[in-house]
N, C-alpha and C. Protein backbone atom coordinates (compact mmCIF):
# COMPACT_ATOMS: atom_id res chain seq x y z
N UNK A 1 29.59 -7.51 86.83
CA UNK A 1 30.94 -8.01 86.65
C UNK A 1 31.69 -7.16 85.64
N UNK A 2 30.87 -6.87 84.42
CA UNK A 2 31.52 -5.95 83.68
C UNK A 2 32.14 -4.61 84.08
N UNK A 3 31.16 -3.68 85.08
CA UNK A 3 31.72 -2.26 85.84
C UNK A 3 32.86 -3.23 86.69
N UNK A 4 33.22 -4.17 87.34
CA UNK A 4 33.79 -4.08 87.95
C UNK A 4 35.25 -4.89 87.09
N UNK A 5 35.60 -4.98 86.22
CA UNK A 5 36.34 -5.41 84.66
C UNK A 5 36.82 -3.57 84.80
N UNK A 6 35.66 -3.00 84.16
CA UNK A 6 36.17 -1.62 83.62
C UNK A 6 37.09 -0.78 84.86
N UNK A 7 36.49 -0.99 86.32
CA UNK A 7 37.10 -0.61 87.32
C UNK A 7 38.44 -0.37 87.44
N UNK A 8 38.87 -1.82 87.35
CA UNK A 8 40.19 -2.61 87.37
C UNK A 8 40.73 -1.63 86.39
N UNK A 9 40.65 -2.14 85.51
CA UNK A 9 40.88 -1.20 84.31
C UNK A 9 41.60 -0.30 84.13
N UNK A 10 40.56 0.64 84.88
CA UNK A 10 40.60 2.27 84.96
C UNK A 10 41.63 2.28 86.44
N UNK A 11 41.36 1.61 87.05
CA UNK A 11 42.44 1.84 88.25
C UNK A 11 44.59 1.65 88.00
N UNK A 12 44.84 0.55 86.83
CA UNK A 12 45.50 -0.24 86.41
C UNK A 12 46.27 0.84 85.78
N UNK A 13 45.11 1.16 84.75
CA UNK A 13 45.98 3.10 83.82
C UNK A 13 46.08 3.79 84.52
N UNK A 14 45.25 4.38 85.50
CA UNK A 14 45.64 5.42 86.51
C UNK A 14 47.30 4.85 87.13
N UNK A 15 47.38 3.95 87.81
CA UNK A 15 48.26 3.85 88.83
C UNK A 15 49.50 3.55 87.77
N UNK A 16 49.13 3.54 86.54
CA UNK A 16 50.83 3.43 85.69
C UNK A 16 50.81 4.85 85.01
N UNK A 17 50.18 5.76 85.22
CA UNK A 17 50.14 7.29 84.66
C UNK A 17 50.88 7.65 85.84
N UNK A 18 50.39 7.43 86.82
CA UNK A 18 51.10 8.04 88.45
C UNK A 18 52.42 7.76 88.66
N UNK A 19 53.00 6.28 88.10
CA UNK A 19 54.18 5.97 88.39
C UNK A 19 55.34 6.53 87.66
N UNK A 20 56.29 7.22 88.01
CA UNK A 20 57.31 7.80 87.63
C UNK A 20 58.05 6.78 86.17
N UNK A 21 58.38 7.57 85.47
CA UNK A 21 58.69 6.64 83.82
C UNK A 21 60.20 6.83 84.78
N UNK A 22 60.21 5.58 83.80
CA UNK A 22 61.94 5.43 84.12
C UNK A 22 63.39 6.28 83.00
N UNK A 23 63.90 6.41 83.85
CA UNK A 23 64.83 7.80 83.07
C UNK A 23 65.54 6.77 81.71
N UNK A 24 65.65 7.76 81.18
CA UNK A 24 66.27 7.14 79.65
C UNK A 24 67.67 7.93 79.03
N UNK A 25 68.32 7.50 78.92
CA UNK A 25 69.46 7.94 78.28
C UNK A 25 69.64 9.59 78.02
N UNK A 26 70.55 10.32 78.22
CA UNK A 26 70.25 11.71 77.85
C UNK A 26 71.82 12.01 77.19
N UNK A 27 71.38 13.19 75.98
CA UNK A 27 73.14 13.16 74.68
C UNK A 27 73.12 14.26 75.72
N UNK A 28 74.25 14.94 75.67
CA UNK A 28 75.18 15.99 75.43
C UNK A 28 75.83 16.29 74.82
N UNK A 29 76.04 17.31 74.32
CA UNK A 29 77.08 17.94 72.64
C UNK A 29 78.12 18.33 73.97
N UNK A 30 79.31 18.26 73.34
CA UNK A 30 80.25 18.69 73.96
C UNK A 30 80.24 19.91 73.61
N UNK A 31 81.12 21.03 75.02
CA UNK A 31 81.20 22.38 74.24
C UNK A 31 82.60 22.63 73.74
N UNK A 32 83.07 23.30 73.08
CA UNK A 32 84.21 23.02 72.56
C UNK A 32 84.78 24.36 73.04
N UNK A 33 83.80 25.02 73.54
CA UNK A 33 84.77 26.35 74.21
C UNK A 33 85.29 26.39 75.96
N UNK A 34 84.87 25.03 76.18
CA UNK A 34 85.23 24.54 77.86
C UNK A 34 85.89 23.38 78.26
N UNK A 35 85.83 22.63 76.86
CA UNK A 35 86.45 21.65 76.45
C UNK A 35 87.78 21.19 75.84
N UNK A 36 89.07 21.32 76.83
CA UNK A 36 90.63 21.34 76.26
C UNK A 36 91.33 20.05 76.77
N UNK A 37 91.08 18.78 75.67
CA UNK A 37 92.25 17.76 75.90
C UNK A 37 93.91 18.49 76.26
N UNK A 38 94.36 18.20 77.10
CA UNK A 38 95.83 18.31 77.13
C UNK A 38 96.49 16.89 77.27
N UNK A 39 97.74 17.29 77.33
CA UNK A 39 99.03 15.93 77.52
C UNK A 39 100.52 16.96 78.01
N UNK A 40 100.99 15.76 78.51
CA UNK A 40 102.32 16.45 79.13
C UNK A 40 103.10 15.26 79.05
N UNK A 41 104.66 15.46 79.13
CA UNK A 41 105.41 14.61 78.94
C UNK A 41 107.03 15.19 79.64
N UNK A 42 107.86 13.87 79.63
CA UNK A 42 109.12 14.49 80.46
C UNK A 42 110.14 15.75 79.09
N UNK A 43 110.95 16.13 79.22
CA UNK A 43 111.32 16.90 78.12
C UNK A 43 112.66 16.50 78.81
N UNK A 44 113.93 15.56 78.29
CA UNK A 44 114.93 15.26 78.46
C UNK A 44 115.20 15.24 80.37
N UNK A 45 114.23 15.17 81.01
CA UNK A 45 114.53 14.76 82.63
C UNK A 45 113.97 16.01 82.81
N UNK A 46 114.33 17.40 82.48
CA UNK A 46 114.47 18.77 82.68
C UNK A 46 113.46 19.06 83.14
N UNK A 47 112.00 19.17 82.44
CA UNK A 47 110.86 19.19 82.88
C UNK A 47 109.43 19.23 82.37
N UNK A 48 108.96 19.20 82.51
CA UNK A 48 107.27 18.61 82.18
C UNK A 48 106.76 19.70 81.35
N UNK A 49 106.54 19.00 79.84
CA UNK A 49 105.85 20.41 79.23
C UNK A 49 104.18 19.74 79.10
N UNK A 50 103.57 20.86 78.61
CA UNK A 50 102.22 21.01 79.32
C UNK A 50 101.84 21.74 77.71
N UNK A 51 100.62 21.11 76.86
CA UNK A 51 99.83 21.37 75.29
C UNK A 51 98.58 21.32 75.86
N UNK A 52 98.24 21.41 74.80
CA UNK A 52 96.84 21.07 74.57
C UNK A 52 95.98 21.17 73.63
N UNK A 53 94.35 20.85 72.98
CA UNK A 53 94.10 21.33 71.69
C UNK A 53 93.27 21.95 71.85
N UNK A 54 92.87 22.70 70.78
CA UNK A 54 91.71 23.98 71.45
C UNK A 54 90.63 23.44 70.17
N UNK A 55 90.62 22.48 69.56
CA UNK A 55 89.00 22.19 69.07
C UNK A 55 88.74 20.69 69.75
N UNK A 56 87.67 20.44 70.10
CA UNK A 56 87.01 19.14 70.53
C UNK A 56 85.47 19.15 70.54
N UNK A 57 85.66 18.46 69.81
CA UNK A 57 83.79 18.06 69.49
C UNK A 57 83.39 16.64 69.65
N UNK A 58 81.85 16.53 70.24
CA UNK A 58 81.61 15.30 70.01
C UNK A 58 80.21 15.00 71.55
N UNK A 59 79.90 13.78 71.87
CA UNK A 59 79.11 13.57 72.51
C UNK A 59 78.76 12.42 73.72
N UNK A 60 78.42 13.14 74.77
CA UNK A 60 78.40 11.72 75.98
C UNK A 60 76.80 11.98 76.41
N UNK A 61 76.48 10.22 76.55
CA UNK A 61 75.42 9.67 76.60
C UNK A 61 75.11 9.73 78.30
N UNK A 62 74.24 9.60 78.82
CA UNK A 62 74.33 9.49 80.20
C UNK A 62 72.80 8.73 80.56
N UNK A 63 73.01 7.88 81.42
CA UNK A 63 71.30 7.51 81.44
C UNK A 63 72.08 6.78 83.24
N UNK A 64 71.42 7.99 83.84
CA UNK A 64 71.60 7.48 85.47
C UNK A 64 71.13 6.76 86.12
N UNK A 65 69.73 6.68 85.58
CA UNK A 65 68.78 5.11 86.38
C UNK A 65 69.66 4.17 86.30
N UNK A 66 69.98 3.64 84.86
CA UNK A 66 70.80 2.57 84.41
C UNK A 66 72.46 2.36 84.90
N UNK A 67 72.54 3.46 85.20
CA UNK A 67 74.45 3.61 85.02
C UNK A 67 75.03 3.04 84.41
N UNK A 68 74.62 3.94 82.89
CA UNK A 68 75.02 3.84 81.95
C UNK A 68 75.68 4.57 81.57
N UNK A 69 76.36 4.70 80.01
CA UNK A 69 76.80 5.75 79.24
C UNK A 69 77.74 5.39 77.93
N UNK A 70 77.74 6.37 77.09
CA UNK A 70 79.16 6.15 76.23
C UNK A 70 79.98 7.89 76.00
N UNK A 71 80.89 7.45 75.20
CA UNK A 71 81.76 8.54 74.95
C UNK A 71 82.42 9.03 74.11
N UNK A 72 81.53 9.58 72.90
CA UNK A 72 82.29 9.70 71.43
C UNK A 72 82.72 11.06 71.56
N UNK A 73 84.26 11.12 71.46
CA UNK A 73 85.42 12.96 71.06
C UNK A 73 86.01 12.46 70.32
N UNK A 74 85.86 13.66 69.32
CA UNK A 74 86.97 13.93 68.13
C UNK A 74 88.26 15.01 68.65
N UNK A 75 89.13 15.17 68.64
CA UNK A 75 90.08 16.04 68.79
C UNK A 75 90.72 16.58 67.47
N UNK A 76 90.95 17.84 66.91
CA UNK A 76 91.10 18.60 65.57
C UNK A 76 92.96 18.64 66.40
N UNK A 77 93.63 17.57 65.68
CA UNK A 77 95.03 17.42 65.59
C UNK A 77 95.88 18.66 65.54
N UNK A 78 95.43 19.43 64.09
CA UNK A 78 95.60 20.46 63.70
C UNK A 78 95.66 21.81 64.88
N UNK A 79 94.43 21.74 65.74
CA UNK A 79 94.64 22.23 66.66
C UNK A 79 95.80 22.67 67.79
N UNK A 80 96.69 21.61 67.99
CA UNK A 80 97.70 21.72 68.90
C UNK A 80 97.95 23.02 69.49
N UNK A 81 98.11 23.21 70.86
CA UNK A 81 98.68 24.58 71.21
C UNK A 81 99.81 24.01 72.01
N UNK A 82 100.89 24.29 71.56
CA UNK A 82 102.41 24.04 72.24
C UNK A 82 102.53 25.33 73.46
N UNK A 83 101.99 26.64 72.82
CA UNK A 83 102.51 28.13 73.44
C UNK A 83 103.72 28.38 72.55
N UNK A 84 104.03 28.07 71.34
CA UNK A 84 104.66 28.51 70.46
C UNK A 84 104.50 28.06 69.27
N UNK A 85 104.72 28.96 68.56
CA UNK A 85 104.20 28.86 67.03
C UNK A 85 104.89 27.56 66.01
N UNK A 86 106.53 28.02 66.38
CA UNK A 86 107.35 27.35 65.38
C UNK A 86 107.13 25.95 66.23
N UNK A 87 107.40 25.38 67.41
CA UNK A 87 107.00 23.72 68.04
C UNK A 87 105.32 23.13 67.23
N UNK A 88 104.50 24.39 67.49
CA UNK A 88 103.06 23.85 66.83
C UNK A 88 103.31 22.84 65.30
N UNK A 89 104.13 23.64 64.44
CA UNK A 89 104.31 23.26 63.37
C UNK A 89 105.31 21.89 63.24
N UNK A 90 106.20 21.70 64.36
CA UNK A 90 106.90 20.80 64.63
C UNK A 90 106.34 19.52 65.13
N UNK A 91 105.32 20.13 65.99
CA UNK A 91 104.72 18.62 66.27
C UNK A 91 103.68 18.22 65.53
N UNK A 92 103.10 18.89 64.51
CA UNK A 92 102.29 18.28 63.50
C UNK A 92 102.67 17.65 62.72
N UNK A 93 104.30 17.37 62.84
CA UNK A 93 105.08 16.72 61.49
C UNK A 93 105.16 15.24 61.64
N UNK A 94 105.26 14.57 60.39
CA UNK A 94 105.27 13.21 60.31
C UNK A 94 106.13 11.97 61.38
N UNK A 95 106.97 12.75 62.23
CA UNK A 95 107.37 12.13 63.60
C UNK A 95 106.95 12.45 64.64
N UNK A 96 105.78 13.08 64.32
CA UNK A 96 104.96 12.80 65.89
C UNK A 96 103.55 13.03 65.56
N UNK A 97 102.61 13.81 65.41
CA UNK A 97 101.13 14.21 65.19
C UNK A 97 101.07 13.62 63.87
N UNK A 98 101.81 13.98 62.92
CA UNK A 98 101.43 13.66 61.64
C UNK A 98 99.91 13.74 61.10
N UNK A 99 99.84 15.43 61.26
CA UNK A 99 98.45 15.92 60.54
C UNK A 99 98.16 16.20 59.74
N UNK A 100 98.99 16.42 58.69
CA UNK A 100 98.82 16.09 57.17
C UNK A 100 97.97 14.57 56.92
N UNK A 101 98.43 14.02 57.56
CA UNK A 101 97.68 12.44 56.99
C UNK A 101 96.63 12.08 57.99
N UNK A 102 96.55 12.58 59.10
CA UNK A 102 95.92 12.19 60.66
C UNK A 102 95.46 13.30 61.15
N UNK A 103 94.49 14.15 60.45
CA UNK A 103 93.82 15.31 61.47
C UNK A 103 92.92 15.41 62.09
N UNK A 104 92.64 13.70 62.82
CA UNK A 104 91.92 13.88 64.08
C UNK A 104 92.80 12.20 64.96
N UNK A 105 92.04 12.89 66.07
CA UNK A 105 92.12 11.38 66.89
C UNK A 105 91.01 11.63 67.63
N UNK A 106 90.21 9.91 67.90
CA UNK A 106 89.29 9.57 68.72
C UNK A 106 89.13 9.03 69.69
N UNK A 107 88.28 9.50 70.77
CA UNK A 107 88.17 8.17 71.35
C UNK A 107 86.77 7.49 71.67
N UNK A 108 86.65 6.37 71.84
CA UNK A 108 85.20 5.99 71.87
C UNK A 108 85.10 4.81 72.75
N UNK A 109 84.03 5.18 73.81
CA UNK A 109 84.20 3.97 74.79
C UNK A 109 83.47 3.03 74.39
N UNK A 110 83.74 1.59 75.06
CA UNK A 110 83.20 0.45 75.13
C UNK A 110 82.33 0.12 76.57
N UNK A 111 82.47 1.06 77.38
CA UNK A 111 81.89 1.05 78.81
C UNK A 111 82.21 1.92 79.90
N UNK A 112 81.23 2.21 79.95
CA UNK A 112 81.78 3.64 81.60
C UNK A 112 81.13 2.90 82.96
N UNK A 113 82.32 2.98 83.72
CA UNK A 113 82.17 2.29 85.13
C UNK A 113 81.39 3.05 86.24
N UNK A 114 80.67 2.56 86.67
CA UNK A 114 80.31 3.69 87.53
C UNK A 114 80.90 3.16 89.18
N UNK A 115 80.91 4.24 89.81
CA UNK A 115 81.04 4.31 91.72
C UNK A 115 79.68 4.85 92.30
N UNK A 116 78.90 4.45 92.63
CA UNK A 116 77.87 4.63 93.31
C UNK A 116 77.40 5.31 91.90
N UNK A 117 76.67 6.50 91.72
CA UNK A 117 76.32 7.39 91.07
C UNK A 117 76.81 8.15 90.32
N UNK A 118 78.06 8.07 89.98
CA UNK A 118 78.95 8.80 89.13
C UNK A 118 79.66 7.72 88.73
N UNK A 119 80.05 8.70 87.34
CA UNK A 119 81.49 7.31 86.57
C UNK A 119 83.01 7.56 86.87
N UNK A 120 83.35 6.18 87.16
CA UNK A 120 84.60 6.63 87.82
C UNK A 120 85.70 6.23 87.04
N UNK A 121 85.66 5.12 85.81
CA UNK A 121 86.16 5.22 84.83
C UNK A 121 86.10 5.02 83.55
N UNK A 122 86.21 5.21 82.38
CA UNK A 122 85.70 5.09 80.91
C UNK A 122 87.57 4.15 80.02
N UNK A 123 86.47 2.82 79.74
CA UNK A 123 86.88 1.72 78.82
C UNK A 123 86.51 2.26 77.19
N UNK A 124 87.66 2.10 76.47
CA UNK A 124 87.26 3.24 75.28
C UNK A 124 89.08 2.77 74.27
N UNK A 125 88.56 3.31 72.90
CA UNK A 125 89.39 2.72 72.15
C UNK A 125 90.23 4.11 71.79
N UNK A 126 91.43 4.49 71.85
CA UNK A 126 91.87 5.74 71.31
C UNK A 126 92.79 5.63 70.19
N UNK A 127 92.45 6.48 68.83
CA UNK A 127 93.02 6.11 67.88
C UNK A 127 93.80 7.54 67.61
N UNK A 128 94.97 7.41 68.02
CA UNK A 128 95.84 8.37 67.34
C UNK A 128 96.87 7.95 65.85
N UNK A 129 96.65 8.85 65.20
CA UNK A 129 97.84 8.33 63.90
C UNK A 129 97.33 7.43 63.35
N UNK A 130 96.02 7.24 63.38
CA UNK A 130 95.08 5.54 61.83
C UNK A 130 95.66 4.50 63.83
N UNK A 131 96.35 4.21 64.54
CA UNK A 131 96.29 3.36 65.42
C UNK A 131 95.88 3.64 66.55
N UNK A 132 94.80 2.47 66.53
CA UNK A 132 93.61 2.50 67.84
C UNK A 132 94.00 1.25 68.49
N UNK A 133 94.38 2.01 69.99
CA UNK A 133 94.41 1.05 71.28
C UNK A 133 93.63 0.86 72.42
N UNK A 134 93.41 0.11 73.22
CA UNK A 134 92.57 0.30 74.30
C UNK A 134 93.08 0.79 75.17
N UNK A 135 92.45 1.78 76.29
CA UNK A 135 92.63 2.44 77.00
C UNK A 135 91.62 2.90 77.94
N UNK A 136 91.71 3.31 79.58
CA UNK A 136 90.90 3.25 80.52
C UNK A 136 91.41 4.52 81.02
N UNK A 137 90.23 5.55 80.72
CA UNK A 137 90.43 7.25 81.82
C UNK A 137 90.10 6.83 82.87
N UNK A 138 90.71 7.01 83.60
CA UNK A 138 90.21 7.20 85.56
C UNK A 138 89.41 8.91 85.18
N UNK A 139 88.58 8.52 85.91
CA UNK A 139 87.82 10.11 85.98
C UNK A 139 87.71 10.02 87.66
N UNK A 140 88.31 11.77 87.54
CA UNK A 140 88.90 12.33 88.38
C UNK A 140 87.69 13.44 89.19
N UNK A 141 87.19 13.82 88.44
CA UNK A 141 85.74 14.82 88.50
C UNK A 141 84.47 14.20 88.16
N UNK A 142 83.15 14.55 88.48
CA UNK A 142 82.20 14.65 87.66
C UNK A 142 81.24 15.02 88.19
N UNK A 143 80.46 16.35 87.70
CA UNK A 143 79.41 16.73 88.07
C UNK A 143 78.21 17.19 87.11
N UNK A 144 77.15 16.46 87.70
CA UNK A 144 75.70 16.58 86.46
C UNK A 144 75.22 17.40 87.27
N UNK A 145 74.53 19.15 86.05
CA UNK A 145 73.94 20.16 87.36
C UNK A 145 73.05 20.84 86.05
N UNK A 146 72.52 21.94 86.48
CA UNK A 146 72.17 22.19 85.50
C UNK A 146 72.87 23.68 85.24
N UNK A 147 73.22 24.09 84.16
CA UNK A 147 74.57 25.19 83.85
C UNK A 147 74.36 26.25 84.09
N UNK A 148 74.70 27.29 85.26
CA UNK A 148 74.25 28.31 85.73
C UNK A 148 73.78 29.67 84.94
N UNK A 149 74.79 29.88 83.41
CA UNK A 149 74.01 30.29 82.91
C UNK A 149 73.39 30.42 81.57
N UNK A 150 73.54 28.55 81.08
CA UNK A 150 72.94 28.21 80.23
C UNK A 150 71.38 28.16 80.29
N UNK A 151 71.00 27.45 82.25
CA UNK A 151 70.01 27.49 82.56
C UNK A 151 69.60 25.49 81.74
N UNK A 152 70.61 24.97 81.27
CA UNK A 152 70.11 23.20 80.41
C UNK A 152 71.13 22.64 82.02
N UNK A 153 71.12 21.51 81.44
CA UNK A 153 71.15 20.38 82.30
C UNK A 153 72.42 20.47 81.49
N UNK A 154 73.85 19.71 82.33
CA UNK A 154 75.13 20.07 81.91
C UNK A 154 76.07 18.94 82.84
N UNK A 155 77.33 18.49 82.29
CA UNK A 155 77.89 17.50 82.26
C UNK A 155 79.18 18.48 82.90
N UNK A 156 79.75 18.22 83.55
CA UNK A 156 81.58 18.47 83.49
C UNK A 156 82.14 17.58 84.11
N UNK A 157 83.94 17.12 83.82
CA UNK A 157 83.98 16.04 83.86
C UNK A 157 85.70 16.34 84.01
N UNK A 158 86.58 16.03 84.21
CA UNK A 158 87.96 15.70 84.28
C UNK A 158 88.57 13.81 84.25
N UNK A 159 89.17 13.63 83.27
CA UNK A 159 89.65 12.62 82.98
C UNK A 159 91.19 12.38 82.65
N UNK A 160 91.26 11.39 82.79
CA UNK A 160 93.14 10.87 82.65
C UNK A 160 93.43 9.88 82.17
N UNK A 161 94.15 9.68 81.40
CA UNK A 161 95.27 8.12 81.11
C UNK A 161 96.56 8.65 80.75
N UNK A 162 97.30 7.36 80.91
CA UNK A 162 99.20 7.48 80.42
C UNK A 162 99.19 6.61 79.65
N UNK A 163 99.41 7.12 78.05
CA UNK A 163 100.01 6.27 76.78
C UNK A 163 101.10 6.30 76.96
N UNK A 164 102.15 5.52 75.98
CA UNK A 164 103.22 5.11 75.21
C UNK A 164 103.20 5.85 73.99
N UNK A 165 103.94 6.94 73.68
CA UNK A 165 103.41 7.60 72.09
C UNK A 165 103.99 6.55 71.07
N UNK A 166 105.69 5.77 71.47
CA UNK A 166 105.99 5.11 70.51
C UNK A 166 104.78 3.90 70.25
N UNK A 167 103.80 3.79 71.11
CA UNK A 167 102.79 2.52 70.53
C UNK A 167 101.81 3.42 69.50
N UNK A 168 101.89 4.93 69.14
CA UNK A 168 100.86 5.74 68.31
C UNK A 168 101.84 5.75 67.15
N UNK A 169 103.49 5.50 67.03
CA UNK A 169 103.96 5.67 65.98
C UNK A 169 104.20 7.59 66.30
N UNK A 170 104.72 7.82 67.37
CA UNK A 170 104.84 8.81 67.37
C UNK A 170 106.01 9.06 68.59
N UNK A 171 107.40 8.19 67.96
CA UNK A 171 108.39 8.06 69.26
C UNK A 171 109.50 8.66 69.12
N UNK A 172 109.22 9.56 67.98
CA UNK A 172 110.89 9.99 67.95
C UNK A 172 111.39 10.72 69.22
N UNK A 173 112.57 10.66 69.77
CA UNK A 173 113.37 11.25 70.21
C UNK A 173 113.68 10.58 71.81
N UNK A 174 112.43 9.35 71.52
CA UNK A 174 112.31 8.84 73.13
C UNK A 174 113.78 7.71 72.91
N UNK A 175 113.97 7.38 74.39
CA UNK A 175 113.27 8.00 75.35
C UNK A 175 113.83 9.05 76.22
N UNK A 176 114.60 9.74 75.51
CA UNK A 176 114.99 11.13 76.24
C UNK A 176 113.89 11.99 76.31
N UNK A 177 113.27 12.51 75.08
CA UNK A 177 111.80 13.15 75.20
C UNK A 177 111.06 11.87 75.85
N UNK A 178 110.28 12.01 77.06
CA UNK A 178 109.66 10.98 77.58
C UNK A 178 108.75 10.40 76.30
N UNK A 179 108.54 8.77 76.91
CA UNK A 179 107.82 8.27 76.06
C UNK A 179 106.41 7.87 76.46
N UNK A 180 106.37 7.92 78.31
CA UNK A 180 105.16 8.11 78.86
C UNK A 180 104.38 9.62 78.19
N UNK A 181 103.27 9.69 78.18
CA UNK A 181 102.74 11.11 78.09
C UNK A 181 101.08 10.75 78.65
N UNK A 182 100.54 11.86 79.79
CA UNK A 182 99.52 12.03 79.97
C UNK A 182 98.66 12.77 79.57
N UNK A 183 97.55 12.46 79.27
CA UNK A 183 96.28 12.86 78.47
C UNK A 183 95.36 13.56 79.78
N UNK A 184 94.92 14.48 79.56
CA UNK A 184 94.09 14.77 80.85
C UNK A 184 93.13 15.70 80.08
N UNK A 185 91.86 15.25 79.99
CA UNK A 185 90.27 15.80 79.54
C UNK A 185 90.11 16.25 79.99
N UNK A 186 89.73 18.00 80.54
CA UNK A 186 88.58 18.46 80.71
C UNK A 186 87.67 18.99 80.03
N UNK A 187 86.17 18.42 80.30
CA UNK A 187 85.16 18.56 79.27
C UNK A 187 84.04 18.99 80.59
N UNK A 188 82.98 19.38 79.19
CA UNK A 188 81.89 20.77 79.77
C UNK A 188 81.32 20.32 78.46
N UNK A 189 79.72 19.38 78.74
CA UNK A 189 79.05 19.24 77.90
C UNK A 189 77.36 19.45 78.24
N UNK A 190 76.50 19.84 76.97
CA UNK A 190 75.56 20.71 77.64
C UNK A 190 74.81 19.77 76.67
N UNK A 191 73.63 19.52 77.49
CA UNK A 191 71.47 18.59 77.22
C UNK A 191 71.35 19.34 75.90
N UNK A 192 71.18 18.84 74.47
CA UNK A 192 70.74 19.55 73.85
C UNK A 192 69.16 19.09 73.07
């Protein structure tokens, strides 16, 4: 009775060594050299100008068994690229970016939705200017591959929402300068 105790046993560990572990959460560092938040907005009816920032750091969680995830970015305010020098300095000023006092904004989700196997949108708090609102990216892209020539396992991703800047404290001139403005992520984050 005892060999056949130890049997069991030994059969019990075997067949849970054999069974595939279940996947667990995996970070990604964002890269910050593939990685450019932009926004666009109306410019007196005339037409749609088009920024963006050139530092973004930070990290998304991914655990696909589960369909799961979260989504912590910092954006370097300071950063701004207008495509001109003297606007850069203009929109860092205390009626709109206000990066003297505010040189970052975040965002950080509370839940990523998934569609079958991919996330199709991210629930997340965005704090521009010290004020954090809730807000939902529709994601537009997403592909998990592994980076052709990083050779790691790799994230890219395209995302969207439309704020209100006067709800960031950042409304002067609206609403002739539109007061809608869209946010559109693209991010490129790599298994580290």
């Amino acid at each position: 009775m005892n060999r056949i105790a130890k049997l069991s046993a030994a059969l019990i560990i075997a067949a849970a060594a054999a069974t595939p572990a279940f996947a667990a959460p995996e970070t990604y560092s964002v890269d910050g050299t593939h990685t450019f938040p932009r926004f666009s907005y109306s410019h007196f009816g005339m037409s749609t100008q088009l920024s963006k920032f050139d530092k973004t750091t930070g990290t998304v969680v991914l655990d696909k068994a589960a369909k799961t995830g979260s989504v912590d970015i910092t954006i370097d305010m300071k950063s701004v690229n207008t495509g001109y020098d003297t606007f850069n300095e203009h929109i860092q000023g205390e009626d709109f970016l206000d990066t003297a006092k505010y040189p970052t904004a975040t965002f950080k989700s509370t839940k990523v939705n998934f569609a079958g196997d991919k996330p199709a949108s991210i629930d997340g708090n965005l704090t521009i200017k010290g004020v954090t609102k809730p807000v939902t990216l529709k994601v537009t892209n997403f592909i998990n591959m592994p980076h052709p020539m990083l050779k790691k396992d790799a994230i890219g991703a395209d995302a969207t929402v439309v704020i209100k800047r006067t709800e960031f404290n950042a409304g002067k001139y609206a609403p002739h300068v539109g007061d809608d403005v869209t946010i559109t992520v693209s991010l490129e984050a790599i298994k580290g």
